[in-house]
Protein backbone atom coordinates (compact mmCIF):
# COMPACT_ATOMS: atom_id res chain seq x y z
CA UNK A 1 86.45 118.93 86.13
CA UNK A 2 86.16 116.57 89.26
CA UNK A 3 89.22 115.08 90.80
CA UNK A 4 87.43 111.67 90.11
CA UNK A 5 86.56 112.56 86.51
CA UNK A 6 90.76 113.43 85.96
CA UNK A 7 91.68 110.31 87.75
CA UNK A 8 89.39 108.10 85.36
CA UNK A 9 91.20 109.47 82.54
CA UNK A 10 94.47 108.24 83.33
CA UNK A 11 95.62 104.74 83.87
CA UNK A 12 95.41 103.69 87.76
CA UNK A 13 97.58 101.26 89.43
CA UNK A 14 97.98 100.25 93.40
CA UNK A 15 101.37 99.33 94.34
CA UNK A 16 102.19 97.48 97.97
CA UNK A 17 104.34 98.48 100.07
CA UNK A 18 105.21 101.25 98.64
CA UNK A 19 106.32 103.85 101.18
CA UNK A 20 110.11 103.34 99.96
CA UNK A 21 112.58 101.08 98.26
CA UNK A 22 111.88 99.35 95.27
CA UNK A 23 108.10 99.99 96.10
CA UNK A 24 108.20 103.70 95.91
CA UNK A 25 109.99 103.39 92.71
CA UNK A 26 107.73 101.42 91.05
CA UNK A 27 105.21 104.14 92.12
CA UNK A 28 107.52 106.91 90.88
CA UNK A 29 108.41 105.21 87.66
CA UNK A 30 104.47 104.82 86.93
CA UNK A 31 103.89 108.46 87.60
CA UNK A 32 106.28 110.03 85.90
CA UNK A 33 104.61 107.78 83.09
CA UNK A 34 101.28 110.00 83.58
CA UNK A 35 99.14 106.94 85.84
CA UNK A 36 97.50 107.63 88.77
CA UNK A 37 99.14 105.87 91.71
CA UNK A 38 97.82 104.34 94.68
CA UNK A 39 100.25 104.43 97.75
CA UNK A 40 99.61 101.04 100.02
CA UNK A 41 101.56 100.66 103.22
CA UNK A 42 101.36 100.31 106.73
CA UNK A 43 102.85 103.22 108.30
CA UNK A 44 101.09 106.03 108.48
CA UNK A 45 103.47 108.70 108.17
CA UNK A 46 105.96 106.96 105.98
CA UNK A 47 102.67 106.58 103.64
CA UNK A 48 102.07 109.92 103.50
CA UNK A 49 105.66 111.46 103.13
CA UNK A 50 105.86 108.76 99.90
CA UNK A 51 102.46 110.42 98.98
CA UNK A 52 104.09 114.10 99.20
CA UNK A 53 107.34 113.68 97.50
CA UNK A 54 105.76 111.69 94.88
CA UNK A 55 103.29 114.43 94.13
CA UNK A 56 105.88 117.22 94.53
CA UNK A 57 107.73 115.67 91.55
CA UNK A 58 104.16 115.98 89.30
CA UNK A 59 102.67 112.68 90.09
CA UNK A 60 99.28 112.00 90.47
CA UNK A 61 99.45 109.86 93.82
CA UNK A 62 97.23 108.95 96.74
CA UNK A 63 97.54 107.12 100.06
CA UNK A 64 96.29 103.63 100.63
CA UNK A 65 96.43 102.22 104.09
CA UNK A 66 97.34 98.71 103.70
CA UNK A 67 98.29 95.67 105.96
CA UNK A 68 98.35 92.77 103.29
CA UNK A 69 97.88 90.37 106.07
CA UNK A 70 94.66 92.26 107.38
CA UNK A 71 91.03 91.20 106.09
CA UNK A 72 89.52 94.28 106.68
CA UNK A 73 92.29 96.78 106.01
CA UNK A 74 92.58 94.79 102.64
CA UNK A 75 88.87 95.37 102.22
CA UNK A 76 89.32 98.86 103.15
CA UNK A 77 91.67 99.58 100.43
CA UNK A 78 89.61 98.00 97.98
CA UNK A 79 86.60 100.48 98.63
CA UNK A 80 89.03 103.88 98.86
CA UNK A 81 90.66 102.64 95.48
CA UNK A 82 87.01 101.92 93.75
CA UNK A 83 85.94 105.15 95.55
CA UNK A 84 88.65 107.36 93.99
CA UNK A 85 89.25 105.82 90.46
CA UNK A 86 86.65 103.37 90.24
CA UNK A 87 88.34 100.79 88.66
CA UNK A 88 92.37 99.61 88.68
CA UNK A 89 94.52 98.92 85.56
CA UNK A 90 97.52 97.39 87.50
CA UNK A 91 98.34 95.88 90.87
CA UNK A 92 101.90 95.29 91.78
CA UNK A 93 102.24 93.09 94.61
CA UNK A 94 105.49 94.39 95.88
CA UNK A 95 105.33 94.01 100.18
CA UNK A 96 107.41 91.67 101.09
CA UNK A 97 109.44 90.63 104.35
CA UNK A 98 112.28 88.46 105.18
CA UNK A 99 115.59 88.93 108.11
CA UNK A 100 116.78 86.99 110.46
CA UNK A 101 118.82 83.48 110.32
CA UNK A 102 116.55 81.21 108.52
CA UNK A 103 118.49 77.39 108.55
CA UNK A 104 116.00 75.13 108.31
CA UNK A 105 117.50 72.79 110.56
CA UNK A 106 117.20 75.92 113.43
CA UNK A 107 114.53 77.77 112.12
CA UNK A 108 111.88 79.36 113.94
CA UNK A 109 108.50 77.72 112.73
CA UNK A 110 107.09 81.63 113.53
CA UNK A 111 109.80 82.87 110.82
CA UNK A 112 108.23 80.49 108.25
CA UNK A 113 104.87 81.56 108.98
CA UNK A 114 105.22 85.17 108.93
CA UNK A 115 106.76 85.07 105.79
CA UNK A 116 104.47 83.00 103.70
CA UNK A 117 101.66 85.26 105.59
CA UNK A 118 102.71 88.45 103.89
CA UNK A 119 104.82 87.04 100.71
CA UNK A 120 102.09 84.93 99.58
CA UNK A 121 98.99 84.87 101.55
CA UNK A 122 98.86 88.39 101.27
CA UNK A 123 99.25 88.39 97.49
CA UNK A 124 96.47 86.22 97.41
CA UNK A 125 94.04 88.40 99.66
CA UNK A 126 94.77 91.68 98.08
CA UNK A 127 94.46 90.65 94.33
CA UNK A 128 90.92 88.58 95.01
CA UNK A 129 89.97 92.16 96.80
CA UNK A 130 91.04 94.34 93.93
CA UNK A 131 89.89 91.54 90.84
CA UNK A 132 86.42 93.11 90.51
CA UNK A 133 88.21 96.91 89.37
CA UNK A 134 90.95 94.99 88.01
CA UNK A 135 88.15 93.62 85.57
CA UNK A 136 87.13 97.02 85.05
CA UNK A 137 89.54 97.74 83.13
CA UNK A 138 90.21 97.24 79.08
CA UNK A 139 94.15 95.88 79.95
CA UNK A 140 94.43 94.81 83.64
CA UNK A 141 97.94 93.73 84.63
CA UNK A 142 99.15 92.11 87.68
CA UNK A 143 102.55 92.08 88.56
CA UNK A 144 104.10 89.89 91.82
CA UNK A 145 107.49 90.80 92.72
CA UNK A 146 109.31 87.79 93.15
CA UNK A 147 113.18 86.87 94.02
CA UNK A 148 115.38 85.11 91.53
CA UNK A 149 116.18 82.84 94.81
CA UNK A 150 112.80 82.03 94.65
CA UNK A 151 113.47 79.89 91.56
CA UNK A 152 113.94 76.20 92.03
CA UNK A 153 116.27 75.69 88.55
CA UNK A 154 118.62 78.10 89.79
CA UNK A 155 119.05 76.93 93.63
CA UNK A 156 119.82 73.75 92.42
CA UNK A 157 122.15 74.27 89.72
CA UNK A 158 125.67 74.09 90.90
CA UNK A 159 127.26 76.93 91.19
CA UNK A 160 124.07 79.86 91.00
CA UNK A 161 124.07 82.47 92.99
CA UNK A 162 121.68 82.33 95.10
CA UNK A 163 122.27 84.04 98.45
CA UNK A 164 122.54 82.35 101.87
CA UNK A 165 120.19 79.16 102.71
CA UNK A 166 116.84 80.21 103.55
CA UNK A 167 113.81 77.96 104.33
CA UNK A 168 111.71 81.00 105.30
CA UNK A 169 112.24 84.13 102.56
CA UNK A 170 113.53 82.17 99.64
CA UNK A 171 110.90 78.85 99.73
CA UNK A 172 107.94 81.94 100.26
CA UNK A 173 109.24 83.43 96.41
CA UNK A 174 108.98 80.03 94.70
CA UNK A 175 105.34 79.05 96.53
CA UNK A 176 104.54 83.22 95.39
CA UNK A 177 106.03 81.97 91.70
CA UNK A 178 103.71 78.64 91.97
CA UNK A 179 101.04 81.11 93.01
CA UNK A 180 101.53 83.35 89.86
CA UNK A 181 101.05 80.63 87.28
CA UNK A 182 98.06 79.68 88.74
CA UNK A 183 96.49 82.55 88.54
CA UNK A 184 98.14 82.95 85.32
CA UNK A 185 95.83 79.61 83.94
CA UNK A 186 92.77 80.76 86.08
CA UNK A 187 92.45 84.04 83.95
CA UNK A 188 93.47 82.73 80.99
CA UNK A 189 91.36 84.20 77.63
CA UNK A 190 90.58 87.11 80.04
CA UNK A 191 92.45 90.80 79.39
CA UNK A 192 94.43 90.70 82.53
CA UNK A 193 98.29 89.76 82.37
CA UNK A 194 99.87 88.28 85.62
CA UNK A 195 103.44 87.70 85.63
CA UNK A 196 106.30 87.26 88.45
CA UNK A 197 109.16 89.69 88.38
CA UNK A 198 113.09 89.46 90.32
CA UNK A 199 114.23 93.32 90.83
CA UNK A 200 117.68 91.80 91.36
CA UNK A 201 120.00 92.53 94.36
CA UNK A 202 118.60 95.84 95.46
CA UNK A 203 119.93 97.72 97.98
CA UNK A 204 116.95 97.98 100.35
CA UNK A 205 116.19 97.86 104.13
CA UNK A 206 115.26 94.40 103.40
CA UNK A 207 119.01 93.21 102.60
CA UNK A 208 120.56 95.65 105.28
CA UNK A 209 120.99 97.51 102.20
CA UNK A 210 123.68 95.24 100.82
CA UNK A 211 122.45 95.45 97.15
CA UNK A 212 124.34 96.16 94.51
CA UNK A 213 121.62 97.83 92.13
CA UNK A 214 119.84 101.03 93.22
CA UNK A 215 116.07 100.76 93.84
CA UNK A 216 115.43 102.93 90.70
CA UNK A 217 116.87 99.67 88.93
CA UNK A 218 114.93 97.30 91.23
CA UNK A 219 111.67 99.06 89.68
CA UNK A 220 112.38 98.46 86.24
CA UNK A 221 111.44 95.39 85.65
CA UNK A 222 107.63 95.75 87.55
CA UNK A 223 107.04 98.86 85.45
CA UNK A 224 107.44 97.31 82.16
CA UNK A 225 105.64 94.59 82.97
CA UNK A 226 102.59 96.80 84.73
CA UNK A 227 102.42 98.80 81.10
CA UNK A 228 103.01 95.46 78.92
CA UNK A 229 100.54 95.58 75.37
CA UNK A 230 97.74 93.10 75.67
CA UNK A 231 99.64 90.76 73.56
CA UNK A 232 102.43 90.45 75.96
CA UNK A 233 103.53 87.74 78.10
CA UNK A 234 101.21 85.90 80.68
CA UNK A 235 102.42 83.39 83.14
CA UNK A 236 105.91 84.34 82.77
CA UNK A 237 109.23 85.18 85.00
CA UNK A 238 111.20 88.22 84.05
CA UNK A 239 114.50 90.29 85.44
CA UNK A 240 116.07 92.73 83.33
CA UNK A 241 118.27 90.41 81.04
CA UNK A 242 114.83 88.42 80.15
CA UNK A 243 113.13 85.38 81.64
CA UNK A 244 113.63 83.45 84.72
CA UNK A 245 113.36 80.10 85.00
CA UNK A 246 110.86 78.90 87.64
């Protein structure tokens, strides 16, 4: 049997940015669950360690080059996943940046940019380039990982945790949030399942590794919602305890 042939029997999902952290997790965790998993990142060799160690613990999993902000690597991904699998049962929009002092009152515009570039622009170009095999599929999901400080209830309730004052990293999670629901509506009375997700305070390159939860428990959340049944939740904001409020 063709390599193509065994991939189209098993369930096939893309992750970004998932050459480590919470990204690689997510990749794991679907693996271990038997799906074929697509590797997207940047950096080459990163990519393809991910790729190796993933595959030496018994999953099925495949590089991706992928620059979310890139038209044509974004494009280029789309063909090599519709190439090898020839469709996509679930997307998990996990790249993500932030860093740096981020006061608005001191802020680099630049900062600003760069993050709503890749947090949400880039969530919007790579899930209009993988919709067609998304569609393709009998339950599509698509899963955005989000940020709890992205939520505009919780920065504004006295007393919420909700990290230091960002107008750059948070504001980028609640316009990715906003994003979600809309696509949420768009698709409505179609198969495919879009939802937000917060991994919690992870312990990841992106925090100077200042979490408190490991990025095994980061990735919890984005797997159950990649292999929710199609009458689960659409439009939604989860963590582990349950839902978010926007």
């Amino acid at each position: 049997m063709s390599e193509t042939n065994i991939v189209n029997r098993r369930k096939v999902a893309l992750v970004t940015g998932a050459n480590k952290g919470i990204g690689y997790e997510i990749a794991a965790g679907l693996g271990a669950l038997g799906w074929s998993v697509g590797v997207g990142a940047r950096n080459e060799e990163r990519r393809e360690a991910a790729v190796e160690k993933l595959r030496a613990a018994g999953a099925d999993a495949f590089g991706v080059p992928l620059d979310v902000t890139d038209d044509a690597s974004v494009t280029a991904a789309a063909r090599l996943v519709e190439e090898r699998a020839g469709r996509l049962d679930a997307l998990v929009n996990n790249a993500g940046i932030t860093g740096g002092p981020q006061e608005p009152t001191t802020v680099d515009p630049d900062r600003v940019r760069a993050a709503v570039e890749t947090n949400v622009i880039g969530v919007i170009r790579v899930t209009n380039a993988l919709l067609p095999l998304l569609r393709r599929s009998p339950s599509p999901r698509i899963v955005n990982v989000s940020s709890s400080v992205g939520s505009l209830t919780l920065q504004t309730t006295p007393g919420a945790e909700t990290g230091p004052i960002s107008v750059a990293y948070a504001p980028s999670k609640t316009f990715l949030n906003a994003v979600t629901v809309q696509y949420a509506k768009e698709l409505a009375g179609t198969n495919i399942l879009v939802n937000a997700v917060c991994p919690g305070f992870t312990a990841t390159d992106l925090n100077g590794f200042r979490g408190v939860r490991t990025p095994q428990q980061g990735a919890t959340s984005a797997i159950r919602l990649a292999t929710v049944p199609d009458d689960g939740p659409t439009g939604r904001f989860f963590d582990d305890e349950g839902e978010v409020p926007w």
